[in-house]
N, C-alpha and C. Protein backbone atom coordinates (compact mmCIF):
# COMPACT_ATOMS: atom_id res chain seq x y z
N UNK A 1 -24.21 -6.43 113.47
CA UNK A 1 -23.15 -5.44 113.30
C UNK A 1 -23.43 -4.66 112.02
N UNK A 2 -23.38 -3.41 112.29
CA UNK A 2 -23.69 -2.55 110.94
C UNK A 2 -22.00 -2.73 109.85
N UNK A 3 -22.49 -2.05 108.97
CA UNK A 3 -21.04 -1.93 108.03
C UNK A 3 -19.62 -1.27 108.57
N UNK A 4 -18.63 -2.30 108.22
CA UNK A 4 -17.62 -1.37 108.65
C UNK A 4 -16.19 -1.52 107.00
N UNK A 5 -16.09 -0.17 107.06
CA UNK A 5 -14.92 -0.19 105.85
C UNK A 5 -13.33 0.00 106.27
N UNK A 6 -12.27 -0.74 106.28
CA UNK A 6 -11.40 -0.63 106.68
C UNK A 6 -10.26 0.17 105.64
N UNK A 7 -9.37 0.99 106.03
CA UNK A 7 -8.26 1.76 104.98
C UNK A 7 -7.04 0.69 104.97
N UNK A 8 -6.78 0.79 104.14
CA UNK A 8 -5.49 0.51 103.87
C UNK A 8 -4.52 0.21 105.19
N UNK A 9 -4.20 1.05 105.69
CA UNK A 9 -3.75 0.83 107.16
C UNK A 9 -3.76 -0.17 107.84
N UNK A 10 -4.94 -0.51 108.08
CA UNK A 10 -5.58 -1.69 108.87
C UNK A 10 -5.25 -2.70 108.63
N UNK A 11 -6.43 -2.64 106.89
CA UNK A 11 -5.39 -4.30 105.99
C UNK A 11 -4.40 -4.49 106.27
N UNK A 12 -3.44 -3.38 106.18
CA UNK A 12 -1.32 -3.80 106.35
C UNK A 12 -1.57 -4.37 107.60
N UNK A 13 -2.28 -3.60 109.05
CA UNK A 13 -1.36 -4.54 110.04
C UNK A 13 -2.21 -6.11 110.10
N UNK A 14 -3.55 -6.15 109.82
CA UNK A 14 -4.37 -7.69 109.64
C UNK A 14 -3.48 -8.60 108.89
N UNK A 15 -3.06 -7.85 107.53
CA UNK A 15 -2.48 -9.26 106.39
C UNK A 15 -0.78 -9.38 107.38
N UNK A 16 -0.62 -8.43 107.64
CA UNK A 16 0.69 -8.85 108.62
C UNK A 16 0.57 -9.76 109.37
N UNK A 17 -0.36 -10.03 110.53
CA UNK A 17 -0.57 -10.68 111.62
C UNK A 17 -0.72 -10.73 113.11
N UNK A 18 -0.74 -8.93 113.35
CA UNK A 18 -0.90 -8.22 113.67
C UNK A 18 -2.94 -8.03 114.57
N UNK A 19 -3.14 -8.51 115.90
CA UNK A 19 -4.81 -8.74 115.95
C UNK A 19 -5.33 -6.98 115.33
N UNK A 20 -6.48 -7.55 114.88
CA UNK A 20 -7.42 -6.49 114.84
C UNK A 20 -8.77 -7.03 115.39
N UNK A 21 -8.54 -6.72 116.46
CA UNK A 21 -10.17 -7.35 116.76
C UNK A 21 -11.53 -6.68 116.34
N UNK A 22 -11.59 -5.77 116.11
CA UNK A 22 -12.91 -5.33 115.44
C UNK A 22 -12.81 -5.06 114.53
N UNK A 23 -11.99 -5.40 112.96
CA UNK A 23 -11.68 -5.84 111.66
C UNK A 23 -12.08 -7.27 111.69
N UNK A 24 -11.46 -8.00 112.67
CA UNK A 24 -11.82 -9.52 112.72
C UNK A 24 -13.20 -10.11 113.14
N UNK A 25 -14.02 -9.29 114.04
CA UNK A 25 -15.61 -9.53 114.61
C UNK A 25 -16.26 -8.94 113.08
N UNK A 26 -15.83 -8.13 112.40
CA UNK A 26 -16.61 -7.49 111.32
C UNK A 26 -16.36 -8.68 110.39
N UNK A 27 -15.09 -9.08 110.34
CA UNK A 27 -14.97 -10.18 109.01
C UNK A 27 -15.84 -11.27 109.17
N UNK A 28 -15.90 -11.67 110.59
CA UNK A 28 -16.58 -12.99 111.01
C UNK A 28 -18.26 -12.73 110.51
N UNK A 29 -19.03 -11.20 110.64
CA UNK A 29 -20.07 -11.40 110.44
C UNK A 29 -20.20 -11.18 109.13
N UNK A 30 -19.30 -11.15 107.76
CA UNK A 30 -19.81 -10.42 106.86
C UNK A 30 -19.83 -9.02 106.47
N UNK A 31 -19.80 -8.07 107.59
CA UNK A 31 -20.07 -6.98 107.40
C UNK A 31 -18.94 -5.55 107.02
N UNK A 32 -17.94 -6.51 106.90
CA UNK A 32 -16.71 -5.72 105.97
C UNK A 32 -16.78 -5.05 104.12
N UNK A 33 -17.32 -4.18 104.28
CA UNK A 33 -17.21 -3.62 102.92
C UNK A 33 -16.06 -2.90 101.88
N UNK A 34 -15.55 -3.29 100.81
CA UNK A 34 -14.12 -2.58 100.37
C UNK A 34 -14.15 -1.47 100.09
N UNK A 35 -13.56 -0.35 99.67
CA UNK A 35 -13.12 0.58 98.67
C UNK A 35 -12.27 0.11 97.71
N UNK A 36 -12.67 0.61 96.52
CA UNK A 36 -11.70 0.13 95.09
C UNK A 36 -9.84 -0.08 95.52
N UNK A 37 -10.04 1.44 96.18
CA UNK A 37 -8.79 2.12 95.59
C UNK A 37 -8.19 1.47 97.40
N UNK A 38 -8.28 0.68 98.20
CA UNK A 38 -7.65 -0.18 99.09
C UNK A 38 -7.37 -1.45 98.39
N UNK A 39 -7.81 -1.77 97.59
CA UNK A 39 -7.62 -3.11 96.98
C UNK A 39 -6.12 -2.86 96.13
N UNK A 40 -6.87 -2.03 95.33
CA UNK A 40 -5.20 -1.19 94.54
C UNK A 40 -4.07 -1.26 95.68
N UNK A 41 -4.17 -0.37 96.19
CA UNK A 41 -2.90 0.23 97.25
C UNK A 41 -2.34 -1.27 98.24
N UNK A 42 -3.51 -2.14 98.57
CA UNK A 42 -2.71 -3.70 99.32
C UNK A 42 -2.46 -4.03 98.06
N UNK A 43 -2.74 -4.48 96.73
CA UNK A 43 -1.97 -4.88 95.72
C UNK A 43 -0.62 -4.68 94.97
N UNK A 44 -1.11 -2.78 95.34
CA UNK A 44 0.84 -2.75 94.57
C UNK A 44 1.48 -2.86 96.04
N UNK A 45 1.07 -2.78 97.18
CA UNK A 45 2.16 -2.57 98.11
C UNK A 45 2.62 -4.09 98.33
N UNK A 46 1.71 -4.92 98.28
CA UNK A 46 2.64 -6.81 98.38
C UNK A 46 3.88 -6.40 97.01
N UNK A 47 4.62 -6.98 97.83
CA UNK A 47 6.08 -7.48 97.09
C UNK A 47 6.27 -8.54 96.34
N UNK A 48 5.93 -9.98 97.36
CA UNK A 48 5.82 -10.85 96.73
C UNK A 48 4.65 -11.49 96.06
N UNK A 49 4.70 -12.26 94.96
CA UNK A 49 3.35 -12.70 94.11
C UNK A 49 2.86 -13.60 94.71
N UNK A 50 3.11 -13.97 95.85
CA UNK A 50 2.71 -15.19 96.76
C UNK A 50 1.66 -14.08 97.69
N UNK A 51 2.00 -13.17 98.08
CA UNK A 51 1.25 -12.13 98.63
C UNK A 51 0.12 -11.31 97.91
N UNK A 52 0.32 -11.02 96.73
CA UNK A 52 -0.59 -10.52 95.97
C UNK A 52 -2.01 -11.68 95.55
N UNK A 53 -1.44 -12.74 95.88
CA UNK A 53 -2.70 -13.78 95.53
C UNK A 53 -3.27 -13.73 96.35
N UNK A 54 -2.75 -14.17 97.81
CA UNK A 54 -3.53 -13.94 98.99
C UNK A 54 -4.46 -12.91 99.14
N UNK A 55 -3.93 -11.72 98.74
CA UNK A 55 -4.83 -10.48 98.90
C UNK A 55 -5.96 -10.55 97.94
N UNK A 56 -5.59 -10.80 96.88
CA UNK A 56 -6.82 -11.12 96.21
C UNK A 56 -7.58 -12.24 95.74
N UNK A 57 -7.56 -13.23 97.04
CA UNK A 57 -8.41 -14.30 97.06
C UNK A 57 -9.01 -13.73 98.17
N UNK A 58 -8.04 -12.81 99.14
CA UNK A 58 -9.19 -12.38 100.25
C UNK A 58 -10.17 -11.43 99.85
N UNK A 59 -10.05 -10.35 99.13
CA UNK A 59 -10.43 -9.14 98.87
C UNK A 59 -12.01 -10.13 97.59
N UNK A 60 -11.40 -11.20 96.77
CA UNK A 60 -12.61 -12.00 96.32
C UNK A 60 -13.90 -12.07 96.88
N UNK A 61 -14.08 -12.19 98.10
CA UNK A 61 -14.96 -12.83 98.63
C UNK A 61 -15.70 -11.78 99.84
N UNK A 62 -15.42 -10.41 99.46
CA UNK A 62 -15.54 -9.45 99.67
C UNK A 62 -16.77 -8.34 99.10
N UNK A 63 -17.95 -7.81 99.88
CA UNK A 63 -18.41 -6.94 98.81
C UNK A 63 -17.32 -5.74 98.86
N UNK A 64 -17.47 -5.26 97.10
CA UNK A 64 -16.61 -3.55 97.03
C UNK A 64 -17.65 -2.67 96.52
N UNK A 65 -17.37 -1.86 97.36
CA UNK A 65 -18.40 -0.07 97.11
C UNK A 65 -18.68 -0.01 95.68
N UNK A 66 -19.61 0.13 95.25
CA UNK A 66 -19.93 0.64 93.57
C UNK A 66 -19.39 1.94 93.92
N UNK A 67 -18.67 2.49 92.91
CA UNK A 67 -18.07 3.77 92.28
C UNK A 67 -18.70 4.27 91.32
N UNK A 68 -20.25 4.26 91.03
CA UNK A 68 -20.20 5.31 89.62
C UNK A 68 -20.17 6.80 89.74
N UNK A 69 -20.01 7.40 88.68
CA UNK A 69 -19.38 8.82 88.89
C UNK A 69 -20.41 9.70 89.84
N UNK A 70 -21.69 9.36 90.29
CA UNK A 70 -22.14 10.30 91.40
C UNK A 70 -21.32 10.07 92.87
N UNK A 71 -20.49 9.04 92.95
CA UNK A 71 -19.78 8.70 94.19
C UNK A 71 -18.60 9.77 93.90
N UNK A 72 -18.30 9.75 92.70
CA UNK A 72 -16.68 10.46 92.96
C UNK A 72 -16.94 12.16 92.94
N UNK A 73 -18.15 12.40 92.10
CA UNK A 73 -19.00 13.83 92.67
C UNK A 73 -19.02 14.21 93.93
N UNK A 74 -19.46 13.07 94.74
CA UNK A 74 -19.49 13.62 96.20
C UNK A 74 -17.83 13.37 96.99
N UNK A 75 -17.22 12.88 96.24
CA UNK A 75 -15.43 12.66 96.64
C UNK A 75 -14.82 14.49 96.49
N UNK A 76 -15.27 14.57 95.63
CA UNK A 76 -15.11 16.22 95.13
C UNK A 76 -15.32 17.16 96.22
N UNK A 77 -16.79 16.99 96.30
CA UNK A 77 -17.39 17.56 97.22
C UNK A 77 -16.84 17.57 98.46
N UNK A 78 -16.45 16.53 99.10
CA UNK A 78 -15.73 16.18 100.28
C UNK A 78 -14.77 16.89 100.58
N UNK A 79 -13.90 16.76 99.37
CA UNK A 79 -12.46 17.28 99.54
C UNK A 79 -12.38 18.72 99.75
N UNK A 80 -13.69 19.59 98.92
CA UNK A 80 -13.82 21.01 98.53
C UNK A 80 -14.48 21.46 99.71
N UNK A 81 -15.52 20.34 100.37
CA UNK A 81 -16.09 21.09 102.11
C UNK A 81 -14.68 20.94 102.94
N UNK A 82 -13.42 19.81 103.19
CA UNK A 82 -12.96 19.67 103.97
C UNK A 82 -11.63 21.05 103.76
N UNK A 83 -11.46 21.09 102.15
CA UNK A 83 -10.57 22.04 102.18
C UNK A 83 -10.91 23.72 102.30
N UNK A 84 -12.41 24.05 102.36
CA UNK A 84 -13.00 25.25 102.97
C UNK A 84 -13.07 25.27 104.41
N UNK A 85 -12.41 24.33 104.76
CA UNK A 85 -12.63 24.38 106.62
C UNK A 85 -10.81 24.10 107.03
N UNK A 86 -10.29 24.54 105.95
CA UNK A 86 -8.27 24.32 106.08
C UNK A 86 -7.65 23.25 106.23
N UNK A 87 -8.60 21.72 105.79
CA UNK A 87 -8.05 21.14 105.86
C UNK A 87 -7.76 20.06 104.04
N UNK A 88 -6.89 19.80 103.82
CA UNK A 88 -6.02 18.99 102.85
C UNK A 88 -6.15 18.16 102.66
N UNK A 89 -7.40 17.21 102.10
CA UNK A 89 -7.79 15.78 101.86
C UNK A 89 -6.96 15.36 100.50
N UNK A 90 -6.67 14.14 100.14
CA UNK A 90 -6.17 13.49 99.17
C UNK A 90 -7.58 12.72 98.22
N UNK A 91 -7.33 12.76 97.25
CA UNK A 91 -8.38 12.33 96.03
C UNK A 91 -9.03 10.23 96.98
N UNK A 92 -7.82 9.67 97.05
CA UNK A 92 -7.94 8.84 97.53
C UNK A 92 -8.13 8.81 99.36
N UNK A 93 -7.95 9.28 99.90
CA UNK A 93 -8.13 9.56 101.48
C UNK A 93 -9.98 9.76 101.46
N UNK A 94 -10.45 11.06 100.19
CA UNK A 94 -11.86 11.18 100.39
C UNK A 94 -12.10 10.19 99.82
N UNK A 95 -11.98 10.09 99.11
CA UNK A 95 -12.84 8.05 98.28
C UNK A 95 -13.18 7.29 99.39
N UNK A 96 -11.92 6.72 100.15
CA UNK A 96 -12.11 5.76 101.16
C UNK A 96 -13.23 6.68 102.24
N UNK A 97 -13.09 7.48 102.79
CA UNK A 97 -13.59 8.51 104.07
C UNK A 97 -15.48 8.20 103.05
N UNK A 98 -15.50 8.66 101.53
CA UNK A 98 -17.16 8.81 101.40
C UNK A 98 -17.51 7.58 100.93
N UNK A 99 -17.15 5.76 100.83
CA UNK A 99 -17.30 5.15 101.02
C UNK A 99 -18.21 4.49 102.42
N UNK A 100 -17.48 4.81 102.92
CA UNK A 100 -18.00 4.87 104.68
C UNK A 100 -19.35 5.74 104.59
N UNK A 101 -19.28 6.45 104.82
CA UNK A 101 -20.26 8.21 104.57
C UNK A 101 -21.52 6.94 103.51
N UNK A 102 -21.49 6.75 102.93
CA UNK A 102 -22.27 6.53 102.06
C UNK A 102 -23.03 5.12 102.07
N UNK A 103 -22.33 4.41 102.83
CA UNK A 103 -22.50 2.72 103.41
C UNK A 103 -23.53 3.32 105.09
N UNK A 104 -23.31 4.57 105.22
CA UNK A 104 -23.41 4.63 106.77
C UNK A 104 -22.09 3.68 107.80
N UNK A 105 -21.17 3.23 107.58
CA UNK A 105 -20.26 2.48 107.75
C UNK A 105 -19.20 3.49 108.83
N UNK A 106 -18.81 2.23 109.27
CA UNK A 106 -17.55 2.94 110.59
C UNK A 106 -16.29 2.57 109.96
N UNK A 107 -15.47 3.71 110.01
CA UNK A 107 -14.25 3.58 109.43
C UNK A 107 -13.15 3.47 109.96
N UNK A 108 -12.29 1.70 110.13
CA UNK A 108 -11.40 1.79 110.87
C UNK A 108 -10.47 2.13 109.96
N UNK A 109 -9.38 3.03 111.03
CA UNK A 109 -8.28 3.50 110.43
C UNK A 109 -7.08 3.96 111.72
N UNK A 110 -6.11 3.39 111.35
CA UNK A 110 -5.06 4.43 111.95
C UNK A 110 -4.25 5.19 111.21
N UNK A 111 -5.16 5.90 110.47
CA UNK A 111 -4.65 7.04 110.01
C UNK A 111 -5.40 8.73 110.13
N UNK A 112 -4.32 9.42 110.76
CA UNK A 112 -4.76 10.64 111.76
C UNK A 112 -5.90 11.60 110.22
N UNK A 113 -5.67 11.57 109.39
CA UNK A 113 -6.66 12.14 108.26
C UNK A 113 -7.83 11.91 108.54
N UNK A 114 -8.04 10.55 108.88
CA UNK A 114 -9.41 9.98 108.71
C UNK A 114 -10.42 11.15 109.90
N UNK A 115 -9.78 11.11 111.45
CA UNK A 115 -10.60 11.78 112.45
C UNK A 115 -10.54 12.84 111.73
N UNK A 116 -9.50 13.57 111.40
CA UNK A 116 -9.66 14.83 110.42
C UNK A 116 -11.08 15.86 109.70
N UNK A 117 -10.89 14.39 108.80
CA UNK A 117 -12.53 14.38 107.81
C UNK A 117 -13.41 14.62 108.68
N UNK A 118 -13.57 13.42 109.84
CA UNK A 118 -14.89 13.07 110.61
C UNK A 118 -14.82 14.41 111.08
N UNK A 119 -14.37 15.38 111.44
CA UNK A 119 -14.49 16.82 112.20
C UNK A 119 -15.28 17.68 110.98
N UNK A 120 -15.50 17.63 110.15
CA UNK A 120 -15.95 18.40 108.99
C UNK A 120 -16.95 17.39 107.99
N UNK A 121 -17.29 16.49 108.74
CA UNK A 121 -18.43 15.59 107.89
C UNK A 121 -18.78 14.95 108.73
N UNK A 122 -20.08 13.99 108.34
CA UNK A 122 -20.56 12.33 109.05
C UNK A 122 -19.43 11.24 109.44
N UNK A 123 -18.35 11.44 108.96
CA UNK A 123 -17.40 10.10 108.53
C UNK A 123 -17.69 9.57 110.66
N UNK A 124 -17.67 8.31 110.37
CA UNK A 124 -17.42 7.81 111.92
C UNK A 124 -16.31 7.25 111.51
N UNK A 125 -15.47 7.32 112.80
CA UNK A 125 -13.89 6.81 112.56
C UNK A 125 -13.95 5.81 113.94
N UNK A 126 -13.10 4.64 113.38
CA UNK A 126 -12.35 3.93 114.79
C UNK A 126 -11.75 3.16 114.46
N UNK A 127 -10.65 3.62 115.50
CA UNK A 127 -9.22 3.26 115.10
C UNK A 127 -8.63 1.54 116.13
């Protein structure tokens, strides 16, 4: 199985309990890669501190995307090709979207942005 990076989205309905079966075939082989800024966003969004551990004993054992500043160059970039073609990316929406892009990685998401991107870049989306 090649790389797959999951958004925020996903995590919520997985740590819920909720199947994801091809979040879950990806976890089984390893081949789940993070974004920073998903780790953030499942962190402040748990409520309880019983939840926030969980997430980050799972997210532990996890590789996460290196970010040095040529990644967030091309986050720029992203946002500035997607918003010359009328569409409205978020600082964090392109992070996660050129994570993927950059892993060669499939990006599950149910979030309608993501196919968005993929119409105006490489991004592979599946939801």
């Amino acid at each position: 199985m090649s790389g797959v990076v999951a958004d925020t989205s996903v995590w919520i309905d997985f740590l819920a309990g909720r199947p994801v079966p091809f979040l879950e075939d990806a976890l089984a082989h390893a081949a789940v890669i993070l974004p920073p800024i998903v780790v953030a966003e499942l962190v402040s969004g748990a409520r309880r501190p019983a939840d926030r551990r969980a997430i980050q004993e799972l997210v532990r054992e996890m590789p996460i995307h290196e970010t040095p500043v040529e990644h967030w160059v091309r986050v720029g970039e992203l946002r500035r090709t997607a918003r010359d073609r009328g569409l409205s990316v978020s600082t964090p929406d392109a992070h996660v979207a050129q994570c993927a892009i950059e892993r060669d990685a499939v990006l599950l998401s149910r979030d309608a942005i993501f196919a968005r991107i993929a119409s105006v870049s490489s991004l592979r989306v599946r939801d």
